[in-house]
Protein backbone atom coordinates (compact mmCIF):
# COMPACT_ATOMS: atom_id res chain seq x y z
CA UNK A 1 112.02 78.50 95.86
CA UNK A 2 109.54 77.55 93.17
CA UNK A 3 110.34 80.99 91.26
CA UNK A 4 114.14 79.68 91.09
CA UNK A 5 112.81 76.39 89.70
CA UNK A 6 110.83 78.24 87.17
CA UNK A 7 113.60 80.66 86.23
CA UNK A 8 116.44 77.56 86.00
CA UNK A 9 113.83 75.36 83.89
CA UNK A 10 113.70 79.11 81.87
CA UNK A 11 117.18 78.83 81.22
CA UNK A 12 117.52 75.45 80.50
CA UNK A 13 114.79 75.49 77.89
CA UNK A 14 116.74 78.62 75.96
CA UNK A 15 119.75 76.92 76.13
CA UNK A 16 118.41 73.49 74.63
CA UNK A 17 116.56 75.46 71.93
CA UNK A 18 119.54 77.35 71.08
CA UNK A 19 121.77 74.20 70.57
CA UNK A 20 118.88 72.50 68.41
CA UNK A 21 118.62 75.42 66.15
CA UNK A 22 122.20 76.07 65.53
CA UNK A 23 122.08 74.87 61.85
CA UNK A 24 119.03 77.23 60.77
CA UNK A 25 121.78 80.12 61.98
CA UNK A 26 122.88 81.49 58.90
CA UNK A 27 126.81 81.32 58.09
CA UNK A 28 127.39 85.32 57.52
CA UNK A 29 125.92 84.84 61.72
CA UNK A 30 128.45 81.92 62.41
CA UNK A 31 131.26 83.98 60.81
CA UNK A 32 131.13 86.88 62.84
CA UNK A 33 130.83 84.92 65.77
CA UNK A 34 133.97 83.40 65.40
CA UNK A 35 135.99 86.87 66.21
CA UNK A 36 134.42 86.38 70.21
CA UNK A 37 135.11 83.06 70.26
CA UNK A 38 133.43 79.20 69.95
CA UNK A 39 130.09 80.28 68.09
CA UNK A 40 128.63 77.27 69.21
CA UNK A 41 128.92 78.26 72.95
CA UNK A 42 127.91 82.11 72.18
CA UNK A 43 124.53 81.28 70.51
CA UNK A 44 123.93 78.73 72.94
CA UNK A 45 124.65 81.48 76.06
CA UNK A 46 122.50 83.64 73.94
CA UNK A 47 119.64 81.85 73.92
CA UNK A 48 120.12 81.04 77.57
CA UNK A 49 119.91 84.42 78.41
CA UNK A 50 117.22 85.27 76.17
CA UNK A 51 115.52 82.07 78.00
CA UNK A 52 116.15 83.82 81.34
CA UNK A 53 114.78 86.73 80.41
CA UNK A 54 111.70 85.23 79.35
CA UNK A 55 110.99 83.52 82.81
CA UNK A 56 111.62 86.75 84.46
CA UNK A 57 109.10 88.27 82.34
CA UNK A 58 106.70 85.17 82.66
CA UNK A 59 106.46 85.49 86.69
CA UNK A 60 106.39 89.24 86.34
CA UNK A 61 102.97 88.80 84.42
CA UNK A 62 101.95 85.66 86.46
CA UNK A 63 102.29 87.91 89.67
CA UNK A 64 99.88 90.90 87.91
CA UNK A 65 97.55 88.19 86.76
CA UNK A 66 96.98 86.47 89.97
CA UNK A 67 97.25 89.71 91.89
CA UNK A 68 93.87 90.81 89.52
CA UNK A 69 92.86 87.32 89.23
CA UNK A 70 92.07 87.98 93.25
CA UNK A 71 90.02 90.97 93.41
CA UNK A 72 88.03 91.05 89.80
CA UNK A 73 84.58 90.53 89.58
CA UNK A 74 83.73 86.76 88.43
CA UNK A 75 81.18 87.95 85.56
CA UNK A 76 84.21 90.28 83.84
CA UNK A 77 87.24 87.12 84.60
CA UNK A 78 84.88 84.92 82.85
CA UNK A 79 83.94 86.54 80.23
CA UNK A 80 87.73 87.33 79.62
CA UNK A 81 88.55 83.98 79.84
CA UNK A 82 85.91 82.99 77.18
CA UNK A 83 86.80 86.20 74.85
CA UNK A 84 90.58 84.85 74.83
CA UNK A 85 89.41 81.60 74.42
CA UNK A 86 87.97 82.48 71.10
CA UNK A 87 90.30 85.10 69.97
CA UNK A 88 93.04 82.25 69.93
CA UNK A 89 90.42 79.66 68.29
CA UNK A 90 90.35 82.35 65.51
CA UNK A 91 93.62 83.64 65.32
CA UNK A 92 95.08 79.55 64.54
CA UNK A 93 92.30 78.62 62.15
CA UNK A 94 93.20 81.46 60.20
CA UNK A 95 96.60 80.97 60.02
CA UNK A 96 95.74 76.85 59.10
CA UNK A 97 95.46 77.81 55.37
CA UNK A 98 99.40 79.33 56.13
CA UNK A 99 100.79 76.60 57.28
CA UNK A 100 100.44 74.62 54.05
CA UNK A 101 101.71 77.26 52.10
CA UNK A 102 104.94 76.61 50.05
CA UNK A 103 107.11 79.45 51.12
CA UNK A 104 111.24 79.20 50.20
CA UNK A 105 113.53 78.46 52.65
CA UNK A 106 115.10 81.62 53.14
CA UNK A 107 111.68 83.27 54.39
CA UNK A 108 110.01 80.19 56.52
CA UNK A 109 109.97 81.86 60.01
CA UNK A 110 107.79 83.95 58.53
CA UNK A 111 105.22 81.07 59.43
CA UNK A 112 106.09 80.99 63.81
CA UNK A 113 106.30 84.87 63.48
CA UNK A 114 103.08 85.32 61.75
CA UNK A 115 101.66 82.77 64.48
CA UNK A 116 103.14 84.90 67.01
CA UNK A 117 101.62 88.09 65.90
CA UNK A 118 98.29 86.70 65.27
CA UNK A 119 97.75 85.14 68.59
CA UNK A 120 99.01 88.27 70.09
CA UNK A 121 96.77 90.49 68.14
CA UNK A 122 93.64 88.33 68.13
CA UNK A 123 94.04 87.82 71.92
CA UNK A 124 94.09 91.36 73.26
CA UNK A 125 91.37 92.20 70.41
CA UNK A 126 89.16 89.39 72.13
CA UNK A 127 90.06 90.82 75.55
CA UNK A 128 89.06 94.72 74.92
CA UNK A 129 85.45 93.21 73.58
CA UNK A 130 85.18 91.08 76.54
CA UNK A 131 85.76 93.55 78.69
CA UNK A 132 83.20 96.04 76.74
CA UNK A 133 80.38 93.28 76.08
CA UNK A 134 80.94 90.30 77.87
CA UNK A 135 78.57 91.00 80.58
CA UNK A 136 76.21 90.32 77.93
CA UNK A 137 76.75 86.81 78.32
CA UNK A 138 75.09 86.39 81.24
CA UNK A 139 71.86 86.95 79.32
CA UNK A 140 72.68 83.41 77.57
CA UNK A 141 73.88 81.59 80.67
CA UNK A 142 70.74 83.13 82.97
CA UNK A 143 68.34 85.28 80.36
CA UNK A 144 65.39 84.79 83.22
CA UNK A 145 67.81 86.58 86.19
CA UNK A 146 67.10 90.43 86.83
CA UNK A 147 70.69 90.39 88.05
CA UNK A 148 72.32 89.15 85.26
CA UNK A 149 69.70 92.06 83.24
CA UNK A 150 70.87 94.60 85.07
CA UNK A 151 74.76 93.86 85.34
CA UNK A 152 74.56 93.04 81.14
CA UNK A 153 72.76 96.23 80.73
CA UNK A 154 75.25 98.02 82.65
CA UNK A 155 72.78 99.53 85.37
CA UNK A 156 74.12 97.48 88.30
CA UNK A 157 78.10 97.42 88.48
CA UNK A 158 79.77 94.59 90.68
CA UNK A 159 81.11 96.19 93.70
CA UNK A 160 84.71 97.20 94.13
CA UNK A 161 87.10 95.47 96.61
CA UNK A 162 87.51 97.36 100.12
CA UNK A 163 91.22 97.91 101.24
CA UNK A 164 90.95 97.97 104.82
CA UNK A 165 93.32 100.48 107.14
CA UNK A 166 95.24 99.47 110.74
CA UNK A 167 92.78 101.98 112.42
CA UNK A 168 89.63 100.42 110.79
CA UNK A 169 90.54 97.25 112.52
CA UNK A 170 91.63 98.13 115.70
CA UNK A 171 88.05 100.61 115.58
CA UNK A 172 85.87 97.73 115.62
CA UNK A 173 82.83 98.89 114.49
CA UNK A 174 83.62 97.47 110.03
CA UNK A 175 82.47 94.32 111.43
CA UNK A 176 78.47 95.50 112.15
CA UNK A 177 78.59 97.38 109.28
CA UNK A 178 79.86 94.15 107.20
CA UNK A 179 77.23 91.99 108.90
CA UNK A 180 74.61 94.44 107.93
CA UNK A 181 75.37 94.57 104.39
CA UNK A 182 76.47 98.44 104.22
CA UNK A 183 80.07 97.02 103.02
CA UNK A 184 79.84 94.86 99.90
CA UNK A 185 82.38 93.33 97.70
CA UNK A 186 85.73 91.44 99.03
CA UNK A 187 87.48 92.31 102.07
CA UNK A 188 91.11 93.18 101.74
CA UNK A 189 93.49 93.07 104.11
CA UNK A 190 97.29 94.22 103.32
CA UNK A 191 100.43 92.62 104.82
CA UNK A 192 101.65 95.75 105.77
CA UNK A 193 98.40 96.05 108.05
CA UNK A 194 98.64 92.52 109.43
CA UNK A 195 102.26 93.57 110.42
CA UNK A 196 101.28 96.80 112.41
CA UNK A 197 98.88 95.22 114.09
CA UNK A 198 101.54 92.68 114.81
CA UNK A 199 103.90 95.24 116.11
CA UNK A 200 101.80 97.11 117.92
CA UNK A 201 100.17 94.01 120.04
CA UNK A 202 104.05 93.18 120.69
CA UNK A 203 104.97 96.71 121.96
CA UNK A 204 106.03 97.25 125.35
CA UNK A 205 103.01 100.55 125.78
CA UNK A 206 99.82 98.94 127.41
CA UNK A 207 97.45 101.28 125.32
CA UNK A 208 99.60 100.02 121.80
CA UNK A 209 99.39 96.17 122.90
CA UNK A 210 95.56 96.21 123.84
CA UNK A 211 95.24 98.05 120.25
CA UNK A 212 97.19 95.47 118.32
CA UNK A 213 95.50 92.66 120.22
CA UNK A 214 91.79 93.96 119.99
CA UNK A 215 92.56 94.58 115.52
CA UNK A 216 93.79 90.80 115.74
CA UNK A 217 91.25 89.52 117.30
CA UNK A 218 88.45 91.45 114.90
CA UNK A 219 90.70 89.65 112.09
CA UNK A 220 89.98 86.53 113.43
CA UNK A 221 86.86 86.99 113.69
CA UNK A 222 85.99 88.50 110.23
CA UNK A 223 87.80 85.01 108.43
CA UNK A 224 85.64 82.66 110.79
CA UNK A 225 82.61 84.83 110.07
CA UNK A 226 83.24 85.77 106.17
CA UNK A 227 86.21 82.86 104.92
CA UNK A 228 86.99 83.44 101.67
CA UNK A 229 85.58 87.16 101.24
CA UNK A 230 88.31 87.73 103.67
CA UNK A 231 91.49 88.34 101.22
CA UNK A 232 95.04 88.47 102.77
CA UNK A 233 97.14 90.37 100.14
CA UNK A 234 100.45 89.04 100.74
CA UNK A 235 102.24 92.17 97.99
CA UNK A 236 105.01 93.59 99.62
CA UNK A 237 105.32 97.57 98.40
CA UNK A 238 108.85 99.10 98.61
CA UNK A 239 108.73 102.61 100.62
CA UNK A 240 108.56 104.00 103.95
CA UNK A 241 105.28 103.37 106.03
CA UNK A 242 102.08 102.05 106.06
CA UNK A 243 99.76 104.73 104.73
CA UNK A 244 102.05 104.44 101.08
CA UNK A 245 101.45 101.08 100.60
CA UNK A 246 97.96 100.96 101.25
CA UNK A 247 97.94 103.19 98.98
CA UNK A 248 99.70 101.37 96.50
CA UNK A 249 97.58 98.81 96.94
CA UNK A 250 94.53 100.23 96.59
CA UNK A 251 95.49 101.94 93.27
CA UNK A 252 96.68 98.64 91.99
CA UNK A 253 93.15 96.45 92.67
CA UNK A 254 91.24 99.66 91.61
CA UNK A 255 89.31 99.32 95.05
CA UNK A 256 87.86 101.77 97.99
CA UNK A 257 89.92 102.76 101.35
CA UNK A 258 87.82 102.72 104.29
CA UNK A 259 90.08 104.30 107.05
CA UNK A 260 89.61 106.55 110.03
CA UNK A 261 92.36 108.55 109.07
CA UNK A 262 91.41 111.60 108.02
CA UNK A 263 94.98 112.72 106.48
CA UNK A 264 95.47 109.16 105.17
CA UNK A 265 91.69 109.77 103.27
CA UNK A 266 92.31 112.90 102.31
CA UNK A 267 95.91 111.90 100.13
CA UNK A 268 93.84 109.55 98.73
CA UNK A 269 91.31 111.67 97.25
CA UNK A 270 94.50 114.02 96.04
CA UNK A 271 95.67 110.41 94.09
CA UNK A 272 91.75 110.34 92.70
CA UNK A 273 91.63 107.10 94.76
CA UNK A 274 88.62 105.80 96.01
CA UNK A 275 88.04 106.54 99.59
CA UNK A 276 85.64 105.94 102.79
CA UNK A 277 86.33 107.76 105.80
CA UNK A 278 84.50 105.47 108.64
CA UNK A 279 83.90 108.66 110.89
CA UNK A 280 81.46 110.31 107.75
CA UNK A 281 79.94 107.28 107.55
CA UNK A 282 79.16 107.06 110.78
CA UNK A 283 78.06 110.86 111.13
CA UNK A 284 75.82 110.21 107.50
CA UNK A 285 73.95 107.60 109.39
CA UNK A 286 73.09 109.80 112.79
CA UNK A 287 69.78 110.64 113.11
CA UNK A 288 69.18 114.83 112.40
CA UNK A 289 68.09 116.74 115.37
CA UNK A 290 66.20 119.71 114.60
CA UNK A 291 65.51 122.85 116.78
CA UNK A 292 62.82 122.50 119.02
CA UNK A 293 62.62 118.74 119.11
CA UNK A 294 62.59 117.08 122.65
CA UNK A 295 65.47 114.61 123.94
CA UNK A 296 65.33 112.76 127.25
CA UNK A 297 68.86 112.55 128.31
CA UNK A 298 71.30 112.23 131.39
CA UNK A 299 73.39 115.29 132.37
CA UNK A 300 76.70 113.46 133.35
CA UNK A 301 79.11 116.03 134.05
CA UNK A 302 79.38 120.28 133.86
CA UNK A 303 80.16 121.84 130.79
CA UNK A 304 82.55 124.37 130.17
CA UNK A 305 80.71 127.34 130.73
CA UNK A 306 79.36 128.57 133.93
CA UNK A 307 75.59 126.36 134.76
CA UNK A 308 75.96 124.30 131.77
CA UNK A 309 75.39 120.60 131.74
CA UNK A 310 76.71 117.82 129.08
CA UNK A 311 74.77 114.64 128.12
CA UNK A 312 75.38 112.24 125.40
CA UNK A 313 73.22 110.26 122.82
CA UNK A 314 72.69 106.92 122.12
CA UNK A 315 75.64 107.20 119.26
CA UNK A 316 78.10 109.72 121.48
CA UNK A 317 76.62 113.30 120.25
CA UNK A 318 77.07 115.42 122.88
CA UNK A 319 74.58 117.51 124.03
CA UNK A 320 74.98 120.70 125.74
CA UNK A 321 72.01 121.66 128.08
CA UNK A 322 71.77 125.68 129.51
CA UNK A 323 71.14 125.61 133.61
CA UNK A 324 71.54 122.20 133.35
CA UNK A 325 74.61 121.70 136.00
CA UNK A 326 72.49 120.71 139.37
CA UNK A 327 71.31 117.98 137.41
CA UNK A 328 74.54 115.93 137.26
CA UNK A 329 73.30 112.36 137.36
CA UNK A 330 69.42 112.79 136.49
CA UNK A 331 67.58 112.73 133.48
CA UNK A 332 65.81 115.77 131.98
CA UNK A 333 63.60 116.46 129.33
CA UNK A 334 66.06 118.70 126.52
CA UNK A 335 64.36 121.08 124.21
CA UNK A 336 67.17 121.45 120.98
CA UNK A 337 68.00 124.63 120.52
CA UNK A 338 70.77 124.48 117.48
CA UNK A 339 73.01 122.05 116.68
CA UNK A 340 77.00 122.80 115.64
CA UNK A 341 78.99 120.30 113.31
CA UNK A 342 82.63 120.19 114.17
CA UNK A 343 86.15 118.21 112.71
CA UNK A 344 85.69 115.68 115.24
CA UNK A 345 81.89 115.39 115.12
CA UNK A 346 78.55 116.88 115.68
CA UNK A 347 77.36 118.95 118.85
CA UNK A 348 73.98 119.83 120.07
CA UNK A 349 72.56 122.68 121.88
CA UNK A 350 69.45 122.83 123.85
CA UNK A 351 67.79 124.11 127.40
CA UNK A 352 65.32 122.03 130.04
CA UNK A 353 61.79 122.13 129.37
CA UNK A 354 60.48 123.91 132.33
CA UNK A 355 63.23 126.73 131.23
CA UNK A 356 61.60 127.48 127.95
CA UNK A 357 60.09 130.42 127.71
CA UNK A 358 56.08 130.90 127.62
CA UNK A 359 54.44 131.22 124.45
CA UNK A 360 52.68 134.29 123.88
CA UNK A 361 49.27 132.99 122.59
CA UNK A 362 49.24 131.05 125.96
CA UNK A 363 49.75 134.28 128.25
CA UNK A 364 46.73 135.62 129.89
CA UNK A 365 45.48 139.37 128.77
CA UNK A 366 45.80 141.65 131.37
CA UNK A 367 42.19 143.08 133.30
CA UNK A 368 40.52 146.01 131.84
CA UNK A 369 41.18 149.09 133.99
């Protein structure tokens, strides 16, 4: 409703500048005019539409403004805001000496158009420097913060926004790794997300509803927990599925994709997007297991092969232990034997203590004859 309002006040405006400016029309314009029709009414509709066009354009760059607005880092939006700050201050004190120029009648919009083009050109000038060196301003505003030293100098770069995928959600485990720190920057979460999750805790399945419910109720709880870190990214993206328009989204805010998805992370390091698959995280952070090293773990069910028993870590490795299967429900003592890393994670091999072999050094010498 309020983009109606803007686009009718638009129209309005072009209309009522086009019927005050009617007499600075020159005749030869006036003349032609007259083979359409009233000129009067055609300049006016002119400007009306050329007033129209202008409020589309206005919310069009109002919408890209506020949508980076959201996600940039608060050092770069300020210093943008003072560059263009000064860039106009410039731009209309040096066209002040201009403006009390005599120039002929015939020529004087030269004065609004060189206004036009100076505040245009000094504005994106100021922009591109803020953008290059404006993080040096926080050596004025804090010069005793290593912080602010580092960002100015470049070193430390504010962290990007993370885009947040359906499965991430539903997954559970974002929110220890948010309240441990390992995630920085803001939290984004797309409509199109919010929506799944929607559908899915609406669906009919058991197994789809308790999904749906369980990533609403970790949404929930990340806005109580973080507030305002939390972003809801209300940008609807035309095209088929989810996966697209996270995409989308996450090439528009120039931020990271966590996701569990491996196809969905893998198109987005074809699109040169930044991505974070959750499962190499997760496997990145397991402690390594090396060969010979001794586990004490459970033996909870038979392997595949014939006498071999499966246990499982404190993070879900699972552990493949030789003779092992009359041990179903005890504890042994694992010697590691090797260790195989897989699509769907890591796997470790290894045989009980007492079956290791004896060392050699250990082995009595035989009796002389």
């Amino acid at each position: 409703m309020v983009e109606i309002v803007i686009l009718i006040l638009f129209l309005l405006s072009g209309a009522a500048l086009g019927f005050w400016s009617i007499g600075l029309v020159p005749k030869e314009i006036f003349y032609w005019l007259n083979n359409f029709g009233s000129p009067n009414e055609i300049f006016i509709g002119i400007s009306a539409l050329i007033g129209l066009l202008t409020g589309i354009c206005f919310q069009q760059i109002q919408t890209k403004l506020l949508k980076s607005a959201r996600t940039m880092p608060t050092d770069l939006l300020v210093s943008r805001a003072v560059g263009l700050i000064l860039g106009l201050l410039v731009a209309n004190l040096l066209l002040l000496p201009i403006f009390f120029l005599p120039i002929p009648s015939k020529i004087r919009l030269i004065k609004p158009a060189a206004a036009i083009l100076s505040n245009i050109l000094f504005g994106l000038l100021s922009l591109n420097l803020a953008e290059v060196h404006g993080r040096t301003l926080l050596r004025l505003f804090n010069p005793n913060s290593t912080e602010a030293l580092l960002v100015a100098e470049g070193i430390l770069t504010p962290a990007s926004a993370k885009v947040l995928d359906t499965s991430v959600l539903i997954d559970g485990r974002i929110y220890r790794l948010l309240e441990c720190g390992l995630i920085e920057g803001k939290v984004i979460i797309a409509q199109a997300v919010i929506d799944e999750l929607q559908q899915l805790a609406d669906s009919n399945n058991t197994d789809k509803r308790s999904k749906g419910r369980r990533g609403l109720k970790l949404l929930k709880e990340l806005r109580t927990k973080y507030g305002k870190r939390l972003v809801i990214n209300s940008t609807r993206y035309e095209g088929p599925g989810t996966d697209n328009r996270l995409l989308r989204l996450t090439e528009d805010l120039g931020g990271t994709l966590i996701t569990l998805d491996y196809n969905l992370a893998q198109i987005g390091q074809v699109k040169e997007l930044k991505t974070l698959n959750l499962s190499d995280l997760i496997i990145a952070l397991r402690p390594e297991v090396q060969p010979g090293e001794k586990l004490n773990i459970k033996i909870v069910r038979e392997g595949k092969e014939e006498s071999q028993g499966i246990g499982y870590l404190d993070d879900g490795t699972m552990v493949v232990v030789e003779e092992a299967i009359q041990e179903i429900g005890e504890r042994l003592e694992v010697i590691v034997t090797g260790a195989l890393q897989t699509s769907t994670g890591r796997m470790i091999f290894g045989r009980r203590e007492k079956d290791q072999p004896p060392n050699k050094s250990n082995k009595s010498k035989a009796p002389p004859s």
